[in-house]
PDB file of N, CA and C in Angstrom:
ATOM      1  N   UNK A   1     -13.970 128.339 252.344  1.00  0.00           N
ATOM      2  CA  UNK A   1     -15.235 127.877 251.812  1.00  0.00           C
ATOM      3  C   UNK A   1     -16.058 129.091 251.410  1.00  0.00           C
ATOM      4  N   UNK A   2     -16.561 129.432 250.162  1.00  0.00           N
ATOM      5  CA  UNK A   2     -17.370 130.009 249.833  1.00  0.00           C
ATOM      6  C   UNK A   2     -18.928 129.499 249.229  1.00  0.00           C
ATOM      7  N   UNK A   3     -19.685 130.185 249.970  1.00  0.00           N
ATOM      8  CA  UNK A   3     -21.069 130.446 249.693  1.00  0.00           C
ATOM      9  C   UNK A   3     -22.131 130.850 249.182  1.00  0.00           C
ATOM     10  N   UNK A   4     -22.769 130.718 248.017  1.00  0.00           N
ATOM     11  CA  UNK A   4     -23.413 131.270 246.974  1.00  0.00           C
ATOM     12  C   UNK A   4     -24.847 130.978 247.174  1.00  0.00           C
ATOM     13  N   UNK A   5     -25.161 132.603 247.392  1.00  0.00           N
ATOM     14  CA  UNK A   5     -26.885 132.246 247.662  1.00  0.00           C
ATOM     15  C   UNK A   5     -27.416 133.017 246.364  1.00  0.00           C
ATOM     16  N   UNK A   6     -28.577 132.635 245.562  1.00  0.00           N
ATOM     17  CA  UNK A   6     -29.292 133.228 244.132  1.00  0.00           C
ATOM     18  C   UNK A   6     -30.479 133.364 244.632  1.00  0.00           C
ATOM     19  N   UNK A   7     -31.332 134.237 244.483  1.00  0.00           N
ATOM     20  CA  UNK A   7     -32.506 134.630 244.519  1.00  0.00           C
ATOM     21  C   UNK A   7     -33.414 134.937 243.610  1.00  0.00           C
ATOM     22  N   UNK A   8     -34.473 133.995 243.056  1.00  0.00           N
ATOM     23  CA  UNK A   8     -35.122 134.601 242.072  1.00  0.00           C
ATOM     24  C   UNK A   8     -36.703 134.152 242.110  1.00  0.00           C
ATOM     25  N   UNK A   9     -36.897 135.541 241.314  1.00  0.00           N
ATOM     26  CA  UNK A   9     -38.464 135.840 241.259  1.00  0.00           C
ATOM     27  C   UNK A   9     -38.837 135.133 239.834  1.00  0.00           C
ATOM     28  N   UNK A  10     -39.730 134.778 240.232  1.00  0.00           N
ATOM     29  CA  UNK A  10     -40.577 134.208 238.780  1.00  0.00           C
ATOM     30  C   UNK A  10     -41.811 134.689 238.787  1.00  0.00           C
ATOM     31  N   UNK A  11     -42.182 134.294 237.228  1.00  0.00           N
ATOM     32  CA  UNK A  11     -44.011 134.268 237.001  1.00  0.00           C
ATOM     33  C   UNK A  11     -44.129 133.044 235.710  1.00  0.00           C
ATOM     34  N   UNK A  12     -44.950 132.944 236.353  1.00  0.00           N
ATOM     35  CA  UNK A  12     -45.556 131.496 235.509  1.00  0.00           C
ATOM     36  C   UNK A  12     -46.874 131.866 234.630  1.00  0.00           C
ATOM     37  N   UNK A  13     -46.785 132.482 233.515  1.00  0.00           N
ATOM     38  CA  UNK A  13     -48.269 132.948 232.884  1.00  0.00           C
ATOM     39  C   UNK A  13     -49.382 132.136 232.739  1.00  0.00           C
ATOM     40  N   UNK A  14     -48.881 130.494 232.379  1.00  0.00           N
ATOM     41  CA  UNK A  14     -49.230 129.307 232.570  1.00  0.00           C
ATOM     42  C   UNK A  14     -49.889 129.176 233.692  1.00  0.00           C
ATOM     43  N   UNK A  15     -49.554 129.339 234.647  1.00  0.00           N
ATOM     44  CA  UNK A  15     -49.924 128.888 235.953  1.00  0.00           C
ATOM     45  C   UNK A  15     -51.649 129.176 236.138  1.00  0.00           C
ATOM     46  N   UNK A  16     -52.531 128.603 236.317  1.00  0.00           N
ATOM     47  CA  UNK A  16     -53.868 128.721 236.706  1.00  0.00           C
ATOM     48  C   UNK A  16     -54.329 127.942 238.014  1.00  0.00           C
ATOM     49  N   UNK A  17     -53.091 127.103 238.500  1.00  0.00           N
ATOM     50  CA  UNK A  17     -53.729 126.590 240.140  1.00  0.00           C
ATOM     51  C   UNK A  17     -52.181 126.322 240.536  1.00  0.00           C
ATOM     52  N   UNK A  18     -52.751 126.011 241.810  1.00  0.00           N
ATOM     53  CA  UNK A  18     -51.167 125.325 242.323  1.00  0.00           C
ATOM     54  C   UNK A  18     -50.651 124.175 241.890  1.00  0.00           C
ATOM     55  N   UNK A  19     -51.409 123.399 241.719  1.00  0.00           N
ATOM     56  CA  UNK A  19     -51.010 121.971 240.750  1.00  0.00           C
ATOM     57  C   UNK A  19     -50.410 122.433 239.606  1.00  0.00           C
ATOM     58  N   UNK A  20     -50.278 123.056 238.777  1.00  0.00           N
ATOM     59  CA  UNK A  20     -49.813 123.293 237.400  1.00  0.00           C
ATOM     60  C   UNK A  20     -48.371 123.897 237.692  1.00  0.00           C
ATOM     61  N   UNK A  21     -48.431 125.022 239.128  1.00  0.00           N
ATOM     62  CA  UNK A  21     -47.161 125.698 239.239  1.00  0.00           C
ATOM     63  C   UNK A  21     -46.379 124.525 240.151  1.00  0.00           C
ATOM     64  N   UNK A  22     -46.938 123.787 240.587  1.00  0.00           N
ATOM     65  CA  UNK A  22     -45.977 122.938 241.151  1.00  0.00           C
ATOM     66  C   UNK A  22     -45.479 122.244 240.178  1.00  0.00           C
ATOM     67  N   UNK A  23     -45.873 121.379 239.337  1.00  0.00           N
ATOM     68  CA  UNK A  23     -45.614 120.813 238.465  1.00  0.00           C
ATOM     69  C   UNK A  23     -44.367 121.563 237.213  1.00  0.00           C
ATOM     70  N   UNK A  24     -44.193 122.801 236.924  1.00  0.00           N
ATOM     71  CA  UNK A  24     -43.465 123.316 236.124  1.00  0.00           C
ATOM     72  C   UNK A  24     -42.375 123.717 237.199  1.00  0.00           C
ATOM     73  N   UNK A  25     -42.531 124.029 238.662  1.00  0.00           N
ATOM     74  CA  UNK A  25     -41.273 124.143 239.695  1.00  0.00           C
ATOM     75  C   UNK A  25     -40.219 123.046 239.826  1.00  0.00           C
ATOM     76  N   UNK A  26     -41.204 121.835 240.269  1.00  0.00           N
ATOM     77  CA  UNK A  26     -40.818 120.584 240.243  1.00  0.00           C
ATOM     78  C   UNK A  26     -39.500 119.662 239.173  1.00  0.00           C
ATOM     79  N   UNK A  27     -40.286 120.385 237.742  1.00  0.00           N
ATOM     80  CA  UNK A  27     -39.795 119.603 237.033  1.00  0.00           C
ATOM     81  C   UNK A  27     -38.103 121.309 236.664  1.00  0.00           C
ATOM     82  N   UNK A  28     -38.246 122.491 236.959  1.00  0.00           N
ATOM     83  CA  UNK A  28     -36.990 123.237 236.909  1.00  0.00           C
ATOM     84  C   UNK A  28     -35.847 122.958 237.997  1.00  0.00           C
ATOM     85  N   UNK A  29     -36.367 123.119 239.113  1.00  0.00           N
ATOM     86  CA  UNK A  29     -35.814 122.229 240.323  1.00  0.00           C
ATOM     87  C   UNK A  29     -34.889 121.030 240.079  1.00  0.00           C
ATOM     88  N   UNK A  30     -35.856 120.156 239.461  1.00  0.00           N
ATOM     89  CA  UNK A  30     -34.934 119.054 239.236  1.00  0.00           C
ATOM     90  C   UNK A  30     -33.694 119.211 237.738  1.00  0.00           C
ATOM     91  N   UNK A  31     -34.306 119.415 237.397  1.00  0.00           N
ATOM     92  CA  UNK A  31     -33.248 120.484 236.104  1.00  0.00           C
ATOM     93  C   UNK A  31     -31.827 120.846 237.094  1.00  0.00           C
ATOM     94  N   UNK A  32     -32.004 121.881 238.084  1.00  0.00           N
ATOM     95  CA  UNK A  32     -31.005 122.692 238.662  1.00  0.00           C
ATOM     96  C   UNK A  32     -30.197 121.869 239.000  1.00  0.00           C
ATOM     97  N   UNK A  33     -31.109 120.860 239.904  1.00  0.00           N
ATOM     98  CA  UNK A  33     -30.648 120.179 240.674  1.00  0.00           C
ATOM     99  C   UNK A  33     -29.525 119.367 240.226  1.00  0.00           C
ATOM    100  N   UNK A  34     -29.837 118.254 238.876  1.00  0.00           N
ATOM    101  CA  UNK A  34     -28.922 117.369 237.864  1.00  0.00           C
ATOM    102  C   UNK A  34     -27.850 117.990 237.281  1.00  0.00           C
ATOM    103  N   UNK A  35     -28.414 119.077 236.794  1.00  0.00           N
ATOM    104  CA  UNK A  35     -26.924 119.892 235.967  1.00  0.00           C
ATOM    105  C   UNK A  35     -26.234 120.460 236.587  1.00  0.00           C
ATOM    106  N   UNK A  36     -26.439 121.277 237.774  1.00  0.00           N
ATOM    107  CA  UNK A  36     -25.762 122.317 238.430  1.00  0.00           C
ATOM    108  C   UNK A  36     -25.230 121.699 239.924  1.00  0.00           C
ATOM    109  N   UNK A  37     -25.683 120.221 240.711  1.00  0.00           N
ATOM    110  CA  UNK A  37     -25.503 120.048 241.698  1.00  0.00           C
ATOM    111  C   UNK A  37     -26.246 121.135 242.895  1.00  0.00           C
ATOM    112  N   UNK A  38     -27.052 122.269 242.802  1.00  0.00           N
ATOM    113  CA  UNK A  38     -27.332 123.484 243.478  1.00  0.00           C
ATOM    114  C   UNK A  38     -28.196 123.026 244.714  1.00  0.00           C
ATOM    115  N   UNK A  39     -28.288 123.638 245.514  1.00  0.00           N
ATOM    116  CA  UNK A  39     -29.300 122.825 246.190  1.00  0.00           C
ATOM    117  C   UNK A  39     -30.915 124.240 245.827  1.00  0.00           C
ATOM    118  N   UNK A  40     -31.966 123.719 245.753  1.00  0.00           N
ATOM    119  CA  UNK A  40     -32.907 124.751 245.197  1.00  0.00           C
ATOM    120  C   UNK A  40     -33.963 124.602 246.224  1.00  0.00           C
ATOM    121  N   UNK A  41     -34.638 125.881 246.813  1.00  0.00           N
ATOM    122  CA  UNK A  41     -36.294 125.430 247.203  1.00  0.00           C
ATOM    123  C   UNK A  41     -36.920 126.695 246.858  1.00  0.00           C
ATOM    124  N   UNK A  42     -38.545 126.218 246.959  1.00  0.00           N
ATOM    125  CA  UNK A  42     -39.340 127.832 246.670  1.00  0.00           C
ATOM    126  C   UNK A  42     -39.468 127.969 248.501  1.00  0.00           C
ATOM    127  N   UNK A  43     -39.049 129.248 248.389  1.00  0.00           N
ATOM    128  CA  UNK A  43     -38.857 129.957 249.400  1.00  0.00           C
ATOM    129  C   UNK A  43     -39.731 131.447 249.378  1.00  0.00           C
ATOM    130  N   UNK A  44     -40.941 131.233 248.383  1.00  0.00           N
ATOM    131  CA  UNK A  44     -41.724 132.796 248.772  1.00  0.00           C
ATOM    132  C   UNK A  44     -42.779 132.616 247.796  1.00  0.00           C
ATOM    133  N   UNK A  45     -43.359 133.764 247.837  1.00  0.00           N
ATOM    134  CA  UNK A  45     -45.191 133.510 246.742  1.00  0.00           C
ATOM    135  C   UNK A  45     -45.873 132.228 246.830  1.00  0.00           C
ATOM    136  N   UNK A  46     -45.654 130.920 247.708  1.00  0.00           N
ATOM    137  CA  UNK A  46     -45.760 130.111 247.504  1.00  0.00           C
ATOM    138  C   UNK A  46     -47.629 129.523 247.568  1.00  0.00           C
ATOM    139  N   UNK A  47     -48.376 130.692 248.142  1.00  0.00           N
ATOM    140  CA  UNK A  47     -50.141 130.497 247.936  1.00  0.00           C
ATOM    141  C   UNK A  47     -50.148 131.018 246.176  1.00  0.00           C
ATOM    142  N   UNK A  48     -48.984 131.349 245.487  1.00  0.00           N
ATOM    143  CA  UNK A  48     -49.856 132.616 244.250  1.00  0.00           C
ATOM    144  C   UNK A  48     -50.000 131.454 243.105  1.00  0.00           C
ATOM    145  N   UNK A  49     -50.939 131.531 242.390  1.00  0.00           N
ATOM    146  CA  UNK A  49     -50.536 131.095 241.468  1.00  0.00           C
ATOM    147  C   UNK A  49     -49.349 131.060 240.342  1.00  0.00           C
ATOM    148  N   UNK A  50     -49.468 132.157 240.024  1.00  0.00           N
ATOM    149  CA  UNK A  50     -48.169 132.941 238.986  1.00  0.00           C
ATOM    150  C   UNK A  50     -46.861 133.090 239.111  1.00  0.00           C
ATOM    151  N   UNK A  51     -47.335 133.234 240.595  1.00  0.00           N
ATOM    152  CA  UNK A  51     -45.551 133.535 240.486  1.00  0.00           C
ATOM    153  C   UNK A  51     -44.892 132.853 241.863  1.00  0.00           C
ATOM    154  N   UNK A  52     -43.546 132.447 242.023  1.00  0.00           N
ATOM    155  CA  UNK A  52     -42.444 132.442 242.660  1.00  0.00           C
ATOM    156  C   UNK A  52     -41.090 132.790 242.699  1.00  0.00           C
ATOM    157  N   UNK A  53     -40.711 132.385 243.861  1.00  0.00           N
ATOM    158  CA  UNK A  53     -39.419 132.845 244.842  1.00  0.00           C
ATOM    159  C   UNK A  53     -38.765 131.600 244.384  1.00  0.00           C
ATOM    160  N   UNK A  54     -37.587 131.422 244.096  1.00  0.00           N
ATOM    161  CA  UNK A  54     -36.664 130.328 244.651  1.00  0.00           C
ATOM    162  C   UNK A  54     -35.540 130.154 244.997  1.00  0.00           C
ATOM    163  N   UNK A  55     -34.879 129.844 245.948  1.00  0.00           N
ATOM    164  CA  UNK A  55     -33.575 130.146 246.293  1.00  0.00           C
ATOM    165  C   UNK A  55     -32.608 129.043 245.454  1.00  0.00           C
ATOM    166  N   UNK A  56     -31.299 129.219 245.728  1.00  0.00           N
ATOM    167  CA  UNK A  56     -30.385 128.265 244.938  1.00  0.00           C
ATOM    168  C   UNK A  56     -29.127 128.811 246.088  1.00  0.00           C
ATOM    169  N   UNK A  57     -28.299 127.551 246.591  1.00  0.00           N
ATOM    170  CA  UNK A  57     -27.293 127.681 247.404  1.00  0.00           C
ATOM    171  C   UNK A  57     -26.372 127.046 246.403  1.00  0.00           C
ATOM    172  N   UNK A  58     -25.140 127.375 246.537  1.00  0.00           N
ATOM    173  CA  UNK A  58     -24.343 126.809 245.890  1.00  0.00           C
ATOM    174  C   UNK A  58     -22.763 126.699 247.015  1.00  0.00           C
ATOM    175  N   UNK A  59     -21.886 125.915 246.915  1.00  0.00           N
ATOM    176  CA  UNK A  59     -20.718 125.651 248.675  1.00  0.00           C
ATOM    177  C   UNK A  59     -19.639 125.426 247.382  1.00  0.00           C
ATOM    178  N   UNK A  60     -18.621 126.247 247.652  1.00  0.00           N
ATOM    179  CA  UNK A  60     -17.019 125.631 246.884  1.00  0.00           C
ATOM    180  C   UNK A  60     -16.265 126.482 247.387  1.00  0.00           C
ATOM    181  N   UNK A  61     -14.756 126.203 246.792  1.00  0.00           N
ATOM    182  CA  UNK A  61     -13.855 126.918 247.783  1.00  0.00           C
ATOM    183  C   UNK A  61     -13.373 128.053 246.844  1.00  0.00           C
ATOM    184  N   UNK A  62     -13.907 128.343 245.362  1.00  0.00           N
ATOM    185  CA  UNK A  62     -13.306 129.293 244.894  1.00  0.00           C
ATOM    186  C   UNK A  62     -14.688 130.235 244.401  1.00  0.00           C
ATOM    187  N   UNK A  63     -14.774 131.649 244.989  1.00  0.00           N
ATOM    188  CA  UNK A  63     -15.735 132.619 244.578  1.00  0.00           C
ATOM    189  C   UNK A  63     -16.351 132.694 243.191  1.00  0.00           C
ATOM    190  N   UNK A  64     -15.140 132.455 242.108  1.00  0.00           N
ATOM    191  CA  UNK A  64     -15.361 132.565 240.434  1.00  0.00           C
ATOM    192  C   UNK A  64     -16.138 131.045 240.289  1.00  0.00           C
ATOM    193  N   UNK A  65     -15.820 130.026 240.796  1.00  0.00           N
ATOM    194  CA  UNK A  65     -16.607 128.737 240.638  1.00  0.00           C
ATOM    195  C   UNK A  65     -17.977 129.134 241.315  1.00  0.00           C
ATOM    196  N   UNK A  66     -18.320 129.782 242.156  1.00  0.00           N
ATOM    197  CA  UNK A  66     -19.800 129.770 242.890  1.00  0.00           C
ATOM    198  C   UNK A  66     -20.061 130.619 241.896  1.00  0.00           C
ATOM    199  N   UNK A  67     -19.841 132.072 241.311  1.00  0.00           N
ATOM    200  CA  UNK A  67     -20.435 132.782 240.482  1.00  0.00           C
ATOM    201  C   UNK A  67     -20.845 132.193 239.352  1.00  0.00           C
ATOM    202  N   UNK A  68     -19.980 131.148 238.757  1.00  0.00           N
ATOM    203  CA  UNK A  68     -20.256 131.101 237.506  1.00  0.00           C
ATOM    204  C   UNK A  68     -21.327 129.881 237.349  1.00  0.00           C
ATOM    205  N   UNK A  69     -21.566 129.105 238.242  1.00  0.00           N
ATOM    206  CA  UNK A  69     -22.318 128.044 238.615  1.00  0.00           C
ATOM    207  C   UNK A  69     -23.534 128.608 238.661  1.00  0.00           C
ATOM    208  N   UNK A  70     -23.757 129.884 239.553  1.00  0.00           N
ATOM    209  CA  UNK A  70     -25.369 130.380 239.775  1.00  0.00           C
ATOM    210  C   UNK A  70     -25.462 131.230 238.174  1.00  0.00           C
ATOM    211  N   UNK A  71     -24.331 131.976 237.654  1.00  0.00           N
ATOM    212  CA  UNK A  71     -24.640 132.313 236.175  1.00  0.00           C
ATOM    213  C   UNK A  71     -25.348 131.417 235.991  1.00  0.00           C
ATOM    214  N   UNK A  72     -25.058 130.538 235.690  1.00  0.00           N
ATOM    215  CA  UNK A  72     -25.682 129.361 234.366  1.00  0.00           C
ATOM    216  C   UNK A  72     -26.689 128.927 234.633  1.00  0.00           C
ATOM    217  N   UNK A  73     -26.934 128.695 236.232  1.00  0.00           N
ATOM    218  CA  UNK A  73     -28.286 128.317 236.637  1.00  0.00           C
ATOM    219  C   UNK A  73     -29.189 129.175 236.129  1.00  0.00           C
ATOM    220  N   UNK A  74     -29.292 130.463 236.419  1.00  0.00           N
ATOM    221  CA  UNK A  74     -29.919 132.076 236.144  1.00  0.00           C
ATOM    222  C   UNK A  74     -30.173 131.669 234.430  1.00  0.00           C
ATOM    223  N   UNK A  75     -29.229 131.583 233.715  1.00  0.00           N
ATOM    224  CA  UNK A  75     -29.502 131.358 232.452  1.00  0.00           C
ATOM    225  C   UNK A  75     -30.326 130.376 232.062  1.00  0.00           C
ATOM    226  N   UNK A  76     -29.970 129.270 232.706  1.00  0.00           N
ATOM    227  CA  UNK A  76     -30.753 127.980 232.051  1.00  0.00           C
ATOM    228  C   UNK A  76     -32.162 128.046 232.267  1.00  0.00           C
ATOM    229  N   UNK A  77     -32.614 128.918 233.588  1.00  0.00           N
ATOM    230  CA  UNK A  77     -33.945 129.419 234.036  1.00  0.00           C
ATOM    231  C   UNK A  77     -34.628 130.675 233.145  1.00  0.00           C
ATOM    232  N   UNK A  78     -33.673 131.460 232.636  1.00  0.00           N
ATOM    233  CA  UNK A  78     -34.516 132.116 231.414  1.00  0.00           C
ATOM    234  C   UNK A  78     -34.418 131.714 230.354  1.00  0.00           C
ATOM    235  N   UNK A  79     -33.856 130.069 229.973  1.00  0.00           N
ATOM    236  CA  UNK A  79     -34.250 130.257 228.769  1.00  0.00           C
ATOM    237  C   UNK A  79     -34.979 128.654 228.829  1.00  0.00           C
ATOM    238  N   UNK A  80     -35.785 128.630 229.905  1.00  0.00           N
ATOM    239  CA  UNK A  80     -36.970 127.998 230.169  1.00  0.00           C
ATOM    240  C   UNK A  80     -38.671 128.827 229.592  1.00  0.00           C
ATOM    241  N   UNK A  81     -39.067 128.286 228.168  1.00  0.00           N
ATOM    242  CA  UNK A  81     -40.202 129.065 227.786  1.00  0.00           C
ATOM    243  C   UNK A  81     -41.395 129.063 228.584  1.00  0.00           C
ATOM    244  N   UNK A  82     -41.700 128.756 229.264  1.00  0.00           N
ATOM    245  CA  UNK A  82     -42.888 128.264 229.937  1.00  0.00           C
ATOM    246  C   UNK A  82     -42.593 129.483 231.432  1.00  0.00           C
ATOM    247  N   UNK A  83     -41.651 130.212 231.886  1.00  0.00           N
ATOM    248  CA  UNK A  83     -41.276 130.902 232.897  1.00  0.00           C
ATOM    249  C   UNK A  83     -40.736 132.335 232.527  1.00  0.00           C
ATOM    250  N   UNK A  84     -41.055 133.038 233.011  1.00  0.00           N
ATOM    251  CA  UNK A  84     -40.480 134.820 232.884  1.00  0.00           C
ATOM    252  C   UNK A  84     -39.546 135.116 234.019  1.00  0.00           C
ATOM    253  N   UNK A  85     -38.346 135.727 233.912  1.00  0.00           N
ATOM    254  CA  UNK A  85     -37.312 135.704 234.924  1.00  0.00           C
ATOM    255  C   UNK A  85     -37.595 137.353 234.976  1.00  0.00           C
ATOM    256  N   UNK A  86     -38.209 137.722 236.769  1.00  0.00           N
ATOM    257  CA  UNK A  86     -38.578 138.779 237.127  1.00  0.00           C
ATOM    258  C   UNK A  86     -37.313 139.264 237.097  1.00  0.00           C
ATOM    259  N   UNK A  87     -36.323 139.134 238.415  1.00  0.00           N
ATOM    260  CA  UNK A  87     -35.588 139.103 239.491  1.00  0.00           C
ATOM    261  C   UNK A  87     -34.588 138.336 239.436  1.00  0.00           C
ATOM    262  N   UNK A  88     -33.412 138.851 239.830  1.00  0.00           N
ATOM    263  CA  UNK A  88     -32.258 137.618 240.127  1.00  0.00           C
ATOM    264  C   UNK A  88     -31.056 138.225 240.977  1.00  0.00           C
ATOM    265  N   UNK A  89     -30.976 137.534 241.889  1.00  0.00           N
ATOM    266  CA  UNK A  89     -29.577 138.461 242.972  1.00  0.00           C
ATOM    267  C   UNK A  89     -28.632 137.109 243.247  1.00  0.00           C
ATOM    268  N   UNK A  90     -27.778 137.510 243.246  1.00  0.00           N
ATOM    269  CA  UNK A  90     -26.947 136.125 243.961  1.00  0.00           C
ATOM    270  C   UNK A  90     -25.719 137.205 244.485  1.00  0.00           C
ATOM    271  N   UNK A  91     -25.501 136.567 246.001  1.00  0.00           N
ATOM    272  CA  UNK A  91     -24.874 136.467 247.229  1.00  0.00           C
ATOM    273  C   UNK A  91     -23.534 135.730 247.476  1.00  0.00           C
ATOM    274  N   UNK A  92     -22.253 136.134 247.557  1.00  0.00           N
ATOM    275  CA  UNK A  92     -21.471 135.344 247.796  1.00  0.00           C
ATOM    276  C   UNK A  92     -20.867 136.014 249.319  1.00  0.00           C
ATOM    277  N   UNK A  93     -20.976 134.576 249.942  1.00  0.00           N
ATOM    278  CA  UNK A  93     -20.559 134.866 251.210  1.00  0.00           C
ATOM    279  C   UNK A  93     -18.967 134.421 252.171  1.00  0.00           C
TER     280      UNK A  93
END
């Protein structure tokens, strides 16, 4: 069994309260969630307006399937206009 943890930083330029950044998390989240199966939470910055953390786990039994799964996630998240992709690490364990 392999284990795929992604880490990423965001900023939301958009963002002017927490209602607005929840609302644009919410609706990427569920994005991840439908296409990729991933499991996702914000896991950091979570008082800022602008910006967040969010993790992404990903469970399969072949390393090249977890990599290429958090690829695409990573991608599909920068080429979300409304979000700036600080940061991005992913972990296979």
């Amino acid at each position: 069994m392999i284990v795929g943890l992604c880490t990423v930083e965001l900023f939301i330029p958009d963002g002017h309260s927490l209602k607005e950044k929840r609302q644009v998390l919410q609706s990427l989240k569920a994005r991840l969630r439908d296409k990729f199966n991933v499991s996702v939470a914000e896991v950091g910055d979570q008082e800022l307006w602008q910006k967040a953390i969010l993790g992404l786990a990903c469970v399969a039994n072949e390393s090249t399937h977890v990599n290429q799964v958090l690829d695409q996630a990573v991608n599909l998240i920068q080429a979300v206009p409304t979000i700036q992709l600080l940061r991005s690490r992913i972990e296979l364990l």
